[in-house]
Protein backbone atom coordinates (compact mmCIF):
# COMPACT_ATOMS: atom_id res chain seq x y z
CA UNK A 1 61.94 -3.19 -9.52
CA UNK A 2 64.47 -0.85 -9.12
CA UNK A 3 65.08 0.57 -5.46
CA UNK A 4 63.66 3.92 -4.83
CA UNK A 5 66.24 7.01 -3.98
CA UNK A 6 65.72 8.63 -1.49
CA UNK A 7 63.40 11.29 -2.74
CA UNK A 8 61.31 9.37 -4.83
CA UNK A 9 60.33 7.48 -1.35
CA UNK A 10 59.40 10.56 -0.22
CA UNK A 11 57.91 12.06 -3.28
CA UNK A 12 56.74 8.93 -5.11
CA UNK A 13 58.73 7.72 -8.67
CA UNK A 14 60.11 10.35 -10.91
CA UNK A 15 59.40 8.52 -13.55
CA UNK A 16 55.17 8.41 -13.66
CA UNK A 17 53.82 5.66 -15.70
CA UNK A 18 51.85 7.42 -17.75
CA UNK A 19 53.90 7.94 -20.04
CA UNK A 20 55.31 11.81 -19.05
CA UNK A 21 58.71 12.95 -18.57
CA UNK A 22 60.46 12.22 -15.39
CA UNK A 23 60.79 14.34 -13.06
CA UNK A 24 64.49 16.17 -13.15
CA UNK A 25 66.48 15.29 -9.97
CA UNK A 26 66.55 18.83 -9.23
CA UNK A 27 63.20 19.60 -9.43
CA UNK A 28 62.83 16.53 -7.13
CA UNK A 29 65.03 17.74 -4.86
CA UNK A 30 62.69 21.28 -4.89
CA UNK A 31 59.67 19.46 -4.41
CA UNK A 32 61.41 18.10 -1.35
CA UNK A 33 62.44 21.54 -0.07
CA UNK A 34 58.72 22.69 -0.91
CA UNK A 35 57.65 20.65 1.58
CA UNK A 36 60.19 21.20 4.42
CA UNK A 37 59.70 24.76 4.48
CA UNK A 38 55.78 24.59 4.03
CA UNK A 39 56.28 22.85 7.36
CA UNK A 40 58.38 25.35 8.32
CA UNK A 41 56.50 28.00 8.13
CA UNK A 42 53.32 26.34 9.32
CA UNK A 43 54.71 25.05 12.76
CA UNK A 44 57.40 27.80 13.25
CA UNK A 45 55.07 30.93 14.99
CA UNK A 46 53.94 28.12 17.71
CA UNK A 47 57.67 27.11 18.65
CA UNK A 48 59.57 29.45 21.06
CA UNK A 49 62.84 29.62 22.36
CA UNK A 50 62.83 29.24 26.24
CA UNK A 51 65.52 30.61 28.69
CA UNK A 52 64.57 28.63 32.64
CA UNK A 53 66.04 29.80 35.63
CA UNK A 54 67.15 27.22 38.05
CA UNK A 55 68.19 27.22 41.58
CA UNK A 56 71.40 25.36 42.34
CA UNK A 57 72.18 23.66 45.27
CA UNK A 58 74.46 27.06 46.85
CA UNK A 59 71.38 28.93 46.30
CA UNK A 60 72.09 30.62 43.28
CA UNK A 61 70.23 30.87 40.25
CA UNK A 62 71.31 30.16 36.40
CA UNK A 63 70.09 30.31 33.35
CA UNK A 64 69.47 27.12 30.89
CA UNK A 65 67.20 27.10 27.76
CA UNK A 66 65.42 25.31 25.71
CA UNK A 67 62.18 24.63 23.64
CA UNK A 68 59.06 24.41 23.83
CA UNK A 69 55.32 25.21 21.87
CA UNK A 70 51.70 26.74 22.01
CA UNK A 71 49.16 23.72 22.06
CA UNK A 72 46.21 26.29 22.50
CA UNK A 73 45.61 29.82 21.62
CA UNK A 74 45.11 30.87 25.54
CA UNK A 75 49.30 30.34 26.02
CA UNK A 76 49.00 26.52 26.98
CA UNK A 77 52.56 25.35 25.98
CA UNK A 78 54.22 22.23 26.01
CA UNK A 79 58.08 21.35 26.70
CA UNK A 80 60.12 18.76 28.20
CA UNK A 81 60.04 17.95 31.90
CA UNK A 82 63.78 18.03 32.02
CA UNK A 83 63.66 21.58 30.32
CA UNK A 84 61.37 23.46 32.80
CA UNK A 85 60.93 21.29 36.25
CA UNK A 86 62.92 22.97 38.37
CA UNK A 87 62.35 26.74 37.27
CA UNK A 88 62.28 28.59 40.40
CA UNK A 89 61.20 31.71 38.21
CA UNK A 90 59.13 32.71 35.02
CA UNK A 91 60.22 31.72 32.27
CA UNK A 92 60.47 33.43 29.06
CA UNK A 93 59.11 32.36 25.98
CA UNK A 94 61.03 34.48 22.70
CA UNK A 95 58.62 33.83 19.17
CA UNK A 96 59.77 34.05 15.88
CA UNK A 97 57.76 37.15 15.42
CA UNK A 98 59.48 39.25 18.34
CA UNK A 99 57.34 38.94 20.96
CA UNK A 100 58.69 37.73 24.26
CA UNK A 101 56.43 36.75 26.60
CA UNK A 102 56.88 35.48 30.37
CA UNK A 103 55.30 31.74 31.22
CA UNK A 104 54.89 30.02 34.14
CA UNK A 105 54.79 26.13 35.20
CA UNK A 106 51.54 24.53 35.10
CA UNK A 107 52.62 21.04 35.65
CA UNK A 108 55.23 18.54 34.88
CA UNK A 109 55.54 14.67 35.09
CA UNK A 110 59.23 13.64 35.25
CA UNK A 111 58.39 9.81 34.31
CA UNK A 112 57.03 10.68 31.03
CA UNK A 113 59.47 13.65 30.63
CA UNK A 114 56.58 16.07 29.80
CA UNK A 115 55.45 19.69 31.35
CA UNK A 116 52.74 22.26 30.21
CA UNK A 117 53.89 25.95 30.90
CA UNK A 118 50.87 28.50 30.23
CA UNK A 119 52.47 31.85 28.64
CA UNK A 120 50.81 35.21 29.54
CA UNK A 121 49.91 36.04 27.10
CA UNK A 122 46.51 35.60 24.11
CA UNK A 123 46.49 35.26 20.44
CA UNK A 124 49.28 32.80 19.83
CA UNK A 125 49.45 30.50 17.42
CA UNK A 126 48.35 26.71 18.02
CA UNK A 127 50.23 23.90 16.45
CA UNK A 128 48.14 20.85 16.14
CA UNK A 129 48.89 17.85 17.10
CA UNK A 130 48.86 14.50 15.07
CA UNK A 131 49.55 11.27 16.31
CA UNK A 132 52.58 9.36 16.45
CA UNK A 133 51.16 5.75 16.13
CA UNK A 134 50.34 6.44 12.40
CA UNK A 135 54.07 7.02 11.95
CA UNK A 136 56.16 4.45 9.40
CA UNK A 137 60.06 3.67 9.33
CA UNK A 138 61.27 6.03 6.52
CA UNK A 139 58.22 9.22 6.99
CA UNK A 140 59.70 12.59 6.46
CA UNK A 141 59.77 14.18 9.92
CA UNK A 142 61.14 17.94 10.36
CA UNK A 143 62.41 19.30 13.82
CA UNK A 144 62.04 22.51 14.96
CA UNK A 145 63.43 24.31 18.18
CA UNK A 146 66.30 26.34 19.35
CA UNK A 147 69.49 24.51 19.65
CA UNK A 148 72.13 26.26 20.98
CA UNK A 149 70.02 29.24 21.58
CA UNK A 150 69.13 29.67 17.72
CA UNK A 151 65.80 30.39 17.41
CA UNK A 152 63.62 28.58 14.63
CA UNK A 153 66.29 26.15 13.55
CA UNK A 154 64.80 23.70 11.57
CA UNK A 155 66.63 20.50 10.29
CA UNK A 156 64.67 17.78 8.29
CA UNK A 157 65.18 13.79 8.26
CA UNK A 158 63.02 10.36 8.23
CA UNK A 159 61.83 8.02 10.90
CA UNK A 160 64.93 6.10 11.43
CA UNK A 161 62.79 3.33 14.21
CA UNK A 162 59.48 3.19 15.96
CA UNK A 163 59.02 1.81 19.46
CA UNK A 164 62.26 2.65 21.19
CA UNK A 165 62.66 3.11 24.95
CA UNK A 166 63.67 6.20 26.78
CA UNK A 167 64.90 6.04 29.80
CA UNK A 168 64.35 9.15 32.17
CA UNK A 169 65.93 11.14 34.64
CA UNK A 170 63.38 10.04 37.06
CA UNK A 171 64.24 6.48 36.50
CA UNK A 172 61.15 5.43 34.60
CA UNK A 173 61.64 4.29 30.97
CA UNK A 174 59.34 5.88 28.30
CA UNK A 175 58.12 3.27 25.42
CA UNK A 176 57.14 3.76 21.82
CA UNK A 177 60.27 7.19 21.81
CA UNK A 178 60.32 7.80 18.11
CA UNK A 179 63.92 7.73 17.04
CA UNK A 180 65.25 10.33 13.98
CA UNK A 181 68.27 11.30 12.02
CA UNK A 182 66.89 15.12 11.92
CA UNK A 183 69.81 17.05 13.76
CA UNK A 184 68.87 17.96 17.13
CA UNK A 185 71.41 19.49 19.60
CA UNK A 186 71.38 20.86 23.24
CA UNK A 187 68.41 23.27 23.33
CA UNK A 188 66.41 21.40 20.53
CA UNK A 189 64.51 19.40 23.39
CA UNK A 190 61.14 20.46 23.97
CA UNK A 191 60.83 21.44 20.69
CA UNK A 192 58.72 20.33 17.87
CA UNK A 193 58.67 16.99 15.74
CA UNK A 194 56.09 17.36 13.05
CA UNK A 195 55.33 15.32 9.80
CA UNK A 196 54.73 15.99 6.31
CA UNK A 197 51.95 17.81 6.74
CA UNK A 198 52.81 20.10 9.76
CA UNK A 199 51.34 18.24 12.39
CA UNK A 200 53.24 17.50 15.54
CA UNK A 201 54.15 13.67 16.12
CA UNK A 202 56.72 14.23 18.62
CA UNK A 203 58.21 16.16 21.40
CA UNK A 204 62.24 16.21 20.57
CA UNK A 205 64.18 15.30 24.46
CA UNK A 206 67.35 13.40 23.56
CA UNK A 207 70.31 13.24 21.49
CA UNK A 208 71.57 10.09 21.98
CA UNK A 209 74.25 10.33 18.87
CA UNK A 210 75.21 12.37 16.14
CA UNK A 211 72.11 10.77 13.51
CA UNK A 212 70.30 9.35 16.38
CA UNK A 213 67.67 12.00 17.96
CA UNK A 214 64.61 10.88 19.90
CA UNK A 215 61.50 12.37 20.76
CA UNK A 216 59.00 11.39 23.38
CA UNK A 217 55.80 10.34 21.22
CA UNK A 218 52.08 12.40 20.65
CA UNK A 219 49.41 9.24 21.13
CA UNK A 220 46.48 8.45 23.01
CA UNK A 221 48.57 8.02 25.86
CA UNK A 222 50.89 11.04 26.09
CA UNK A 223 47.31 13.09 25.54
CA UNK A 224 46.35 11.71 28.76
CA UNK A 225 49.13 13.03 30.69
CA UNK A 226 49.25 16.63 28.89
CA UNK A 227 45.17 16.50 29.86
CA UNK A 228 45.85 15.62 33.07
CA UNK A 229 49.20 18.49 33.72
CA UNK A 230 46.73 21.02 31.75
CA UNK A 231 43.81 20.49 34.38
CA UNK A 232 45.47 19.44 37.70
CA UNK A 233 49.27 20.20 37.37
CA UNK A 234 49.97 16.41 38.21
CA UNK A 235 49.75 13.11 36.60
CA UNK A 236 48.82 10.56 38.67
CA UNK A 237 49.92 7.04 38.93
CA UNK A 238 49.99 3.89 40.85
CA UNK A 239 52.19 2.65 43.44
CA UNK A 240 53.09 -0.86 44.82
CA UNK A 241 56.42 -0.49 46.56
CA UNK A 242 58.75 -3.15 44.30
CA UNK A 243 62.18 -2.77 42.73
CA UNK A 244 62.92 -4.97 40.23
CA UNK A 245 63.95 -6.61 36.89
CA UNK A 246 63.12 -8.81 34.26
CA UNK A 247 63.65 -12.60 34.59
CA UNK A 248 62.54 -15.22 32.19
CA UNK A 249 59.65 -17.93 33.12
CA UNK A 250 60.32 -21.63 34.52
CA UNK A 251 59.76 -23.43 30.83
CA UNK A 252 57.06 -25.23 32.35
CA UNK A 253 55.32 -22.25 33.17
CA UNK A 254 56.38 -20.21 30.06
CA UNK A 255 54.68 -22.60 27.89
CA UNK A 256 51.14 -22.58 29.61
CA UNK A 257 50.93 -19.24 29.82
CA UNK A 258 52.39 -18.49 26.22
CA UNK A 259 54.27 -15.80 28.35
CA UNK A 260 58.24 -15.48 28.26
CA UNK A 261 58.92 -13.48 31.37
CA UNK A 262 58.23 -11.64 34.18
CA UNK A 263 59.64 -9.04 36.61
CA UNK A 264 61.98 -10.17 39.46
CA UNK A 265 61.50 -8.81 42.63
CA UNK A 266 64.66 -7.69 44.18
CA UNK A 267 63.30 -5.38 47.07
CA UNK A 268 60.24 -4.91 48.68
CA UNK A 269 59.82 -1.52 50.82
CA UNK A 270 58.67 -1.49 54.22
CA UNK A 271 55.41 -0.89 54.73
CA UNK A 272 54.46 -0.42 51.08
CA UNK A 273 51.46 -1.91 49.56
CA UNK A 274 53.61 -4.86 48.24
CA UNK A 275 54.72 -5.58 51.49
CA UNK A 276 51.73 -5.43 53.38
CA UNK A 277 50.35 -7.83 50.31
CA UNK A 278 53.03 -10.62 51.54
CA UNK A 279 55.34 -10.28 48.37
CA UNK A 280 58.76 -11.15 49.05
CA UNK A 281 62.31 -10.40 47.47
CA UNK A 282 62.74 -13.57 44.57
CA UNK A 283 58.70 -13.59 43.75
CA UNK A 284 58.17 -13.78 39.99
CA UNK A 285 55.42 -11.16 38.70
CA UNK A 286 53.55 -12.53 36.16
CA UNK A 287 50.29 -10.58 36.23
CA UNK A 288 48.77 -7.85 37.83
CA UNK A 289 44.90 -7.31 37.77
CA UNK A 290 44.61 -10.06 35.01
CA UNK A 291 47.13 -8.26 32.53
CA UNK A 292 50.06 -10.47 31.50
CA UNK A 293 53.52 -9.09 33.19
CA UNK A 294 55.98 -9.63 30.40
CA UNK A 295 58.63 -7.17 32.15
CA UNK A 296 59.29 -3.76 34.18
CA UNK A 297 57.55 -1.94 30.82
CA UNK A 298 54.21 -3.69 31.26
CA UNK A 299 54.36 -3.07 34.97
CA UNK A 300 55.05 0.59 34.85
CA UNK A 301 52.07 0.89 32.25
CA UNK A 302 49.54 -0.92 34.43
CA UNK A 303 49.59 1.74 37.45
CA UNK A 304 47.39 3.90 36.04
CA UNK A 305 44.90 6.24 38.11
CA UNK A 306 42.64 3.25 37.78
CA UNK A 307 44.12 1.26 40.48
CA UNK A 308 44.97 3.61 43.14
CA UNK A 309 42.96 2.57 46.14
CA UNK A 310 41.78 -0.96 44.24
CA UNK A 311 42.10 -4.54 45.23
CA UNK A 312 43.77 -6.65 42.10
CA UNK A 313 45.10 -9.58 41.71
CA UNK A 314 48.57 -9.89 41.84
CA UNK A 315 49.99 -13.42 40.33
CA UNK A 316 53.43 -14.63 41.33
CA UNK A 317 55.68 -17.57 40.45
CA UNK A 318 57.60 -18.51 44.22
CA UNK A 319 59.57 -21.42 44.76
CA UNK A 320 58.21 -22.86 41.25
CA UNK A 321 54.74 -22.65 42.26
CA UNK A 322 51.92 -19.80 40.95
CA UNK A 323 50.48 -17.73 43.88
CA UNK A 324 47.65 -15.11 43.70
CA UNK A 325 47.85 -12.12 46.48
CA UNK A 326 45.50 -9.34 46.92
CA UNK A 327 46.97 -5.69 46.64
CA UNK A 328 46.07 -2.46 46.96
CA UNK A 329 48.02 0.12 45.27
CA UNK A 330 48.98 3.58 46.59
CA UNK A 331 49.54 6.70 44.80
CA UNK A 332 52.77 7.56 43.63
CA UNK A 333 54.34 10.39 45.61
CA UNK A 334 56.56 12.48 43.80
């Protein structure tokens, strides 16, 4: 078989087998636009362009931007952490219809890069959300936000990769960060990522190259944390008190387990619940509450809400031999 062009992977074959004309290259290419700006102008009225205030360390205040959109007709929006955490002010929220409305920050969780704002405002216009695990490598994906302080720009690309990592100002890496060769720019993040059919997959935060734009994903887990910033203003997560990195398993081990590697630890803080647990700098993680500890990733995703306050199991390799300590995790303070 011949390989596809580009728009018949979008589209499907110009040329139908039932025995009808192919379909003209531009008409193709029409279809194409068809869909981009049906996208367009379904997602566009939720998007707004956002101007922050922030406080610098002299006292004064600037101005930054960026994007963000209405999740629910009562002015719940959503944007990037980065974008809005440290307004000091309202924000303003500029729609493509003209109205301007002032927002305020309802929460934000810097290790997932997310915040909901809720505008002043009623009668705005939802988007609705999709979900990015039904997303494959080569889906049409169009961006929408407000690069550069242009409202409504909306570029158009494909799913370049699934399951990249993010790595956050707060130090935390975010998994599963879709990864697209839509054009974003500086003032695109918090903005929109939808698919095809106009709902929104992703929440654009990074430009990591010209081609290469990334967006934190919308899944089962991200809903969690918008839920959670929508009803309390806070996410909340576990905390046992470790730094450290990942270290491949004695062979031995690695091959009774069916497990490659763990997490190194390189520090243990004073008093934390690691400490007080009898973990030491060199111990091995390989589990935590019976969940396999492949690396920092699978760590960071097991301290959930779950196990604040709860005695688990925490599994070590030390000194070549497997050692099982109780823990209790703290909540992470921000």
């Amino acid at each position: 078989m011949a390989d596809l062009t580009f728009i018949e992977a979008i589209l499907g074959p110009s040329r139908p087998d039932d025995g009808s004309a192919p379909l003209p290259d531009d008409e193709a290419l029409d279809a194409y636009s068809r869909v981009v700006s049906t996208v367009a102008d379904r997602v566009a009225p939720s998007v707004a362009n956002l101007r922050v205030s922030r406080r610098t360390r002299g006292g004064r205040f600037v101005d930054g931007g960026g994007s963000g959109f209405v999740i629910t007709p009562d002015g719940f929006m959503l944007t990037s952490a980065h974008v809005a955490e440290s307004s000091r002010r309202t924000i303003q929220a500029s729609f493509v219809d003209g109205r301007e409305e002032s927002a305020e920050l309802v929460g934000a969780d810097p290790l997932s890069d997310l915040a909901v704002l809720r505008a002043h405002a009623d009668n705005l216009v939802p988007a609705e959300l999709g979900d990015a695990d039904r997303l494959r490598v080569g889906q049409l994906v169009v961006a929408i936000g407000n690069p550069y302080g242009f409202s409504s720009s909306v570029t158009a690309g494909v799913v370049s990769a699934l399951g990249r990592s993010l790595p956050t100002r707060a130090g935390r890496v975010v998994d599963n960060v879709i990864q697209t060769d839509a054009a974003l720019n500086p003032g695109n993040s918090g903005g929109a990522l939808a698919d095809g059919n106009g709902r929104i997959v992703g929440i654009n935060t990074a430009v990591a190259g010209v081609g290469l734009g990334l967006a934190v994903p919308i899944n089962d887990a991200t809903r969690r944390i918008i839920g959670a910033l929508m009803r309390d203003g806070r996410f909340r997560r576990a905390y046992i008190g470790i730094a450290g990195g990942p270290r491949p398993l004695p062979p031995r081990i690695a091959a009774r387990l069916n497990q490659r590697g763990g997490v190194e630890v390189v520090d243990v803080g004073a008093e934390t619940p690691a400490a007080k647990a009898g973990l030491r700098a060199e111990d091995l993680v390989i589990a935590l509450g019976g969940a396999p500890v492949n690396g920092v990733g699978d760590l960071q995703r097991l301290m959930t809400e779950d196990l604040i306050g709860a005695a688990v199991d925490v599994v070590v390799v030390r000194e070549g031999r497997e050692l099982t300590l109780r823990l209790v995790p703290d909540e992470l303070v921000a």
